[in-house]
C-alpha atoms as a PDB file:
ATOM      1  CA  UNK A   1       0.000   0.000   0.000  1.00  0.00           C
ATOM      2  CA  UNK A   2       1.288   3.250  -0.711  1.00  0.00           C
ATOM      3  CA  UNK A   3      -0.149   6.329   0.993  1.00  0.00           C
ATOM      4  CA  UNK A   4       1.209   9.964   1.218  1.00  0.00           C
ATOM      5  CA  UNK A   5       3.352  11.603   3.954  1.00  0.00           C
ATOM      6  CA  UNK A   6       0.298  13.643   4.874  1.00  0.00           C
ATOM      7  CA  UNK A   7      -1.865  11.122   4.884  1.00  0.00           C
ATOM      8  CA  UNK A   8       0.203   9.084   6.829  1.00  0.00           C
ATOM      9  CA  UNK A   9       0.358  11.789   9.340  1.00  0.00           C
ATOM     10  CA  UNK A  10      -3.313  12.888   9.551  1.00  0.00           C
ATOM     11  CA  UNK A  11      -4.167   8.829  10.530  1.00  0.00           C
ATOM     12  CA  UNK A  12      -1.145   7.588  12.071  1.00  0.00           C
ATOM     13  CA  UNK A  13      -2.957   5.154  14.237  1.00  0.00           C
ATOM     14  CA  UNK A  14      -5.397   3.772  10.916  1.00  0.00           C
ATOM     15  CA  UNK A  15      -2.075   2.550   9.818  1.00  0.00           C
ATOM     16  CA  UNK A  16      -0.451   1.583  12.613  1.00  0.00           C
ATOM     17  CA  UNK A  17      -2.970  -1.266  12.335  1.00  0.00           C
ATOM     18  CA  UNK A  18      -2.989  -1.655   9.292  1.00  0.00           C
ATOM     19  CA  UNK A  19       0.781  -2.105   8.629  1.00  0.00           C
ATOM     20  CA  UNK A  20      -0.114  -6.013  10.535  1.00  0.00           C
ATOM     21  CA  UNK A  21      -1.759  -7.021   7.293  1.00  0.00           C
ATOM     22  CA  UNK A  22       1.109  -5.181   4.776  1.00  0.00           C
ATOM     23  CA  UNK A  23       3.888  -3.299   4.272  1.00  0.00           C
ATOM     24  CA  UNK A  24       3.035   0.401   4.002  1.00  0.00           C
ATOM     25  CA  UNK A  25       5.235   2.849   1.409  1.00  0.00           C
ATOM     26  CA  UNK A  26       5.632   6.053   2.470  1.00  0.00           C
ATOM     27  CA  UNK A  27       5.541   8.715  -0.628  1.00  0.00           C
ATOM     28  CA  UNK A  28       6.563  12.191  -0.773  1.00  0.00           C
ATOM     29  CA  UNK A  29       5.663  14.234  -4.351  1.00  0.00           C
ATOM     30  CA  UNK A  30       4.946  11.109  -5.531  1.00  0.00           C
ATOM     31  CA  UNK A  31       8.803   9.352  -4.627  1.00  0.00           C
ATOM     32  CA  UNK A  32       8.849   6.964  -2.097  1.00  0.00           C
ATOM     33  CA  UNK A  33      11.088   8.078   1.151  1.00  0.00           C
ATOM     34  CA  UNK A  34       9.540   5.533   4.016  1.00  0.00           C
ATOM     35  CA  UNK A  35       8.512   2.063   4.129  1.00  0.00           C
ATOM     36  CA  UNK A  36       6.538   0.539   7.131  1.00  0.00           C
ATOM     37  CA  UNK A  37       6.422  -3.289   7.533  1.00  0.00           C
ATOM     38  CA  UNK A  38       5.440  -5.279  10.668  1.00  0.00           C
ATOM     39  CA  UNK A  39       8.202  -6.174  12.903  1.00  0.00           C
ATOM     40  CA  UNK A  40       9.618  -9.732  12.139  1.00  0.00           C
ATOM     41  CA  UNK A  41       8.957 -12.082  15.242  1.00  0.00           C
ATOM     42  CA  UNK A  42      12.015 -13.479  16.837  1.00  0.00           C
ATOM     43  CA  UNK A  43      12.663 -17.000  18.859  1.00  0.00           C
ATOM     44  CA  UNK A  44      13.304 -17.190  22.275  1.00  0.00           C
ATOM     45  CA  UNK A  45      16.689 -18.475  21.790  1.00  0.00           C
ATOM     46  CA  UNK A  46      17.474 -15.303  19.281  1.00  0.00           C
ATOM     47  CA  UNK A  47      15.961 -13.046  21.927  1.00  0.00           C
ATOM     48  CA  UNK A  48      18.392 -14.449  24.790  1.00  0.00           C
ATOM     49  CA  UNK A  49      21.837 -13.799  22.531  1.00  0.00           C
ATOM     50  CA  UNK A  50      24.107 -11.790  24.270  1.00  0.00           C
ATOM     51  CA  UNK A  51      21.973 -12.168  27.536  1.00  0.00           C
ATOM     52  CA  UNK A  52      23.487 -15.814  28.060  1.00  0.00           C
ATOM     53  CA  UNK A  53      27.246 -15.462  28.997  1.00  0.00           C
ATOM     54  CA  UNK A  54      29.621 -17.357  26.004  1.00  0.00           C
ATOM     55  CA  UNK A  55      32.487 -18.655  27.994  1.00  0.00           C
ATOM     56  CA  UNK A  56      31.329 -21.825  28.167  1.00  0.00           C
ATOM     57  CA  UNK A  57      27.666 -21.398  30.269  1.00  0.00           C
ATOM     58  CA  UNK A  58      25.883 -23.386  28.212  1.00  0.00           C
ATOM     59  CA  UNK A  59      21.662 -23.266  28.197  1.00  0.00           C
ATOM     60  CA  UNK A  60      21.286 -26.811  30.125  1.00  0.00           C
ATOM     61  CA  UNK A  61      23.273 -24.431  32.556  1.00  0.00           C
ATOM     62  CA  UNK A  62      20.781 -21.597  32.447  1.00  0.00           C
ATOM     63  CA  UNK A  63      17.609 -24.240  33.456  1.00  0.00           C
ATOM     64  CA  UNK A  64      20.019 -25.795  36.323  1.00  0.00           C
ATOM     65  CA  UNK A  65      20.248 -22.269  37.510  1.00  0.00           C
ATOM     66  CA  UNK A  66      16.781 -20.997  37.020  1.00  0.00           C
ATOM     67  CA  UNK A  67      15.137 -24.611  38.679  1.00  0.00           C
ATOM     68  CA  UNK A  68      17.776 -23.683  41.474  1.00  0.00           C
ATOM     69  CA  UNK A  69      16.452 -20.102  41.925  1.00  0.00           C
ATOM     70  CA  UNK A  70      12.771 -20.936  41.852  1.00  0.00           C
ATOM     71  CA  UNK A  71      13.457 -23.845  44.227  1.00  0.00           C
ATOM     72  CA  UNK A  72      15.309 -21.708  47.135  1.00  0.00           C
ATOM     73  CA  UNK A  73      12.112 -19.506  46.393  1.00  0.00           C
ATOM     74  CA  UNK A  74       9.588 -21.878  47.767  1.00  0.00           C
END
């Protein structure tokens, strides 16, 4: 969908849902200067990079240490 900068503006939150369904193309004069597409979903694992430690902690090491958190919890 293409839709003008001023359009976009006027009804930001129209396509703010809309953008779910499609990519939106932002146009200025007629050239396109924007384009709005829905964010791409990411794994867990992907989300946890550079949370998790690399020297060697490995993720059986993460659920040890989470199970003995929840368990001194209780």
């Amino acid at each position: 969908m293409e839709v003008t900068a001023t359009e976009f503006k006027k009804n930001l939150g129209k396509y703010l849902t809309l953008v779910n369904k499609e990519e939106i193309i932002i146009t200025r004069n007629g050239i396109p200067i924007a384009q709005i597409s829905p964010p791409k979903k990411k794994s867990i694992v992907n989300q946890l990079i550079g949370i998790i430690p690399d020297d060697g902690y490995s993720l059986d090491d993460a659920r040890m240490e989470r199970l003995l958190r929840n368990e001194d919890s209780i």
